[in-house]
Protein backbone atom coordinates (compact mmCIF):
# COMPACT_ATOMS: atom_id res chain seq x y z
CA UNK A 1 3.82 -34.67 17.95
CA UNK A 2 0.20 -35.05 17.43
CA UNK A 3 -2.72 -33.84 19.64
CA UNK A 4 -6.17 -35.20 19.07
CA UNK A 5 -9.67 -33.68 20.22
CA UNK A 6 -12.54 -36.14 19.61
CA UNK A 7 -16.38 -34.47 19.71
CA UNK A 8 -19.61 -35.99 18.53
CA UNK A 9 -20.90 -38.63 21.78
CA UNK A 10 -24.02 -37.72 23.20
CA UNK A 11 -27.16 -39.95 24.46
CA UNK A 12 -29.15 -41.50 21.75
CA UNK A 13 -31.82 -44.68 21.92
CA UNK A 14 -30.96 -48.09 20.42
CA UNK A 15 -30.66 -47.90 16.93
CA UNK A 16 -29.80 -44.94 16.79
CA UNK A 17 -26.89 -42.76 14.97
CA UNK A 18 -24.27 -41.04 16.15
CA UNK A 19 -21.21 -39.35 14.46
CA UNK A 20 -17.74 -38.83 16.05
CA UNK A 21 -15.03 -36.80 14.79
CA UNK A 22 -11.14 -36.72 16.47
CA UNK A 23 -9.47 -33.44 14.98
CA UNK A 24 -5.74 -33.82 14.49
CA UNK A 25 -2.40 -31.53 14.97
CA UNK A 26 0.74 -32.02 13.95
CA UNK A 27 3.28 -32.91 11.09
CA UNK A 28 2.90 -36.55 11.87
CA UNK A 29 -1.10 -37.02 11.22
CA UNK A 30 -0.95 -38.16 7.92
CA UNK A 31 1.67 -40.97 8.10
CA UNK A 32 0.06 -42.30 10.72
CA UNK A 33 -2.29 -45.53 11.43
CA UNK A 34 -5.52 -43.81 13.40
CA UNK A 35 -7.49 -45.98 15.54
CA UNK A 36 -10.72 -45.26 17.82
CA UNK A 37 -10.97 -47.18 21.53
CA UNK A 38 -13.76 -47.58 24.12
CA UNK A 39 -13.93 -48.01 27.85
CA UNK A 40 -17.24 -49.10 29.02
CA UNK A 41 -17.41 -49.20 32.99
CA UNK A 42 -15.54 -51.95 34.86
CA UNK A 43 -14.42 -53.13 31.21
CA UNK A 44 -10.64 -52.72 29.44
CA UNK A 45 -10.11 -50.41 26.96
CA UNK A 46 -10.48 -52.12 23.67
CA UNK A 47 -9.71 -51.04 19.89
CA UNK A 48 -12.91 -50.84 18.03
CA UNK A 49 -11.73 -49.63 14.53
CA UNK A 50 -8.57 -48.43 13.04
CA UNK A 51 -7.77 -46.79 9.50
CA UNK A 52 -4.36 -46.81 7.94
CA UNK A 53 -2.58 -43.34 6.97
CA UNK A 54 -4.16 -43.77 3.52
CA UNK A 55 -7.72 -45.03 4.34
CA UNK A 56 -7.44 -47.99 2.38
CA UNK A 57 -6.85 -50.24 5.04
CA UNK A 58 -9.55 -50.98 7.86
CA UNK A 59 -9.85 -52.81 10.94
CA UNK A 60 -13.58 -53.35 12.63
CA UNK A 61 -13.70 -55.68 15.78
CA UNK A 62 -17.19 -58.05 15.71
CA UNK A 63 -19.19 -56.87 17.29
CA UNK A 64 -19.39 -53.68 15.44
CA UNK A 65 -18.71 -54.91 11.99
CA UNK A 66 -21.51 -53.37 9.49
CA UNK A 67 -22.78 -50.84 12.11
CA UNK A 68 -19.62 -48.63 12.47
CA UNK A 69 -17.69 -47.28 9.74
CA UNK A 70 -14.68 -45.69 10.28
CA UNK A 71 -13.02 -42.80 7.88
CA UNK A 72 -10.31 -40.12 7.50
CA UNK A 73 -9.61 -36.81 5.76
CA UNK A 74 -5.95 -35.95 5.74
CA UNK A 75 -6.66 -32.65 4.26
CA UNK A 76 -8.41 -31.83 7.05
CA UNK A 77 -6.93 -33.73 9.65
CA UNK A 78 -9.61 -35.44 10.69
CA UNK A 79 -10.75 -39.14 11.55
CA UNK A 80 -14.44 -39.72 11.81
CA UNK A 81 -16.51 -42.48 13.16
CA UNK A 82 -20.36 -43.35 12.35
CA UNK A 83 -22.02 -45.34 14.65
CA UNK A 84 -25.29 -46.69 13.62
CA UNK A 85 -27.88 -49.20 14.86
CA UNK A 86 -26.48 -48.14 18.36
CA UNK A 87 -26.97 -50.85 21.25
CA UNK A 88 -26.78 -50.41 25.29
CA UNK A 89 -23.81 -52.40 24.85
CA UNK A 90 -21.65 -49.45 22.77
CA UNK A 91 -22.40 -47.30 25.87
CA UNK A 92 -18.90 -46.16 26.30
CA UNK A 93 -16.17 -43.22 26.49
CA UNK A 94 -14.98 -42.99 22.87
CA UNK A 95 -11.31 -42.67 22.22
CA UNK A 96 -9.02 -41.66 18.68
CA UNK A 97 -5.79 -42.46 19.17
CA UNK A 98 -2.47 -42.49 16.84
CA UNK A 99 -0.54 -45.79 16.32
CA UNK A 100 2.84 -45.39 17.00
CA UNK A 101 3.93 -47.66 14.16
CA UNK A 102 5.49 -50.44 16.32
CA UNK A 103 4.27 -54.01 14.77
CA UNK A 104 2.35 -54.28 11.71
CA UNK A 105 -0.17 -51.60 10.12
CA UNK A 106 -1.94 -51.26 13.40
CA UNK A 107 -1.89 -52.83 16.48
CA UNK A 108 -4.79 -54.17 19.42
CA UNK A 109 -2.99 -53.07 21.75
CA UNK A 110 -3.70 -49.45 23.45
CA UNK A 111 0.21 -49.51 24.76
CA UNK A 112 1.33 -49.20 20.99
CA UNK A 113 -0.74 -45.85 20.63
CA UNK A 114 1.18 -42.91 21.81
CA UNK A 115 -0.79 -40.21 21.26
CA UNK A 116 -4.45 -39.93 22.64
CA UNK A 117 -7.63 -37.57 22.80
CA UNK A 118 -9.20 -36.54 26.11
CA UNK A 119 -12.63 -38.79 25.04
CA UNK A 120 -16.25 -38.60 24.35
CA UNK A 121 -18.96 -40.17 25.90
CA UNK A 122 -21.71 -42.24 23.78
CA UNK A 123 -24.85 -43.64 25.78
CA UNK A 124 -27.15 -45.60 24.23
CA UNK A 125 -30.35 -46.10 26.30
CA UNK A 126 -33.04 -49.13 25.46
């Protein structure tokens, strides 16, 4: 079993930084595929960025492709996300989430995560 705790949202202007961080517990962190989701208002969840158990491997959707970098300690069970050059548009509640290992090295789909944090809210104000 793994339980996640994500911390790090807050309110910043456009182009602006933020940093996230989703704490891990359990045996199971470090074989797994990590991924981070967002829920904007009236919008589906959507993956964002995932990391493979190792870190070698990464996933970035478009739109946030060279302003969000995803990374992962196993050591300290931890899975971090830097947001830079922040737009209204990433206004959002932040999710980390652990693939369950289904299809592939990670998956778009938020039914193939099985373990999730509670969230953290990012606003980014123009």
């Amino acid at each position: 079993q793994v339980q996640l705790v994500e911390s790090g949202g807050g309110l910043v202007q456009a182009g602006g930084s933020l940093r996230l961080s989703c704490a891990a517990s359990g045996r199971t962190f470090t074989t797994r595929t990590m991924g981070w989701f967002r829920q904007a208002p009236a919008k589906e969840r959507e993956l964002v960025t995932a990391i493979s158990w190792s870190g070698r491997s990464t996933w970035y959707t478009d739109s946030v492709k060279g302003r969000f970098t995803i990374s992962r300690d196993n050591a300290k069970k931890t899975v971090n996300l830097q947001l830079s050059s922040l737009k209204p548009e990433d206004t959002a509640v932040y999710y980390c989430a652990a693939y369950s290992g289904s299809s592939g090295w990670f998956s778009g789909s938020q039914k193939d995560y099985d373990y999730w944090g509670q969230g953290t809210q990012v606003t980014v104000s123009s």
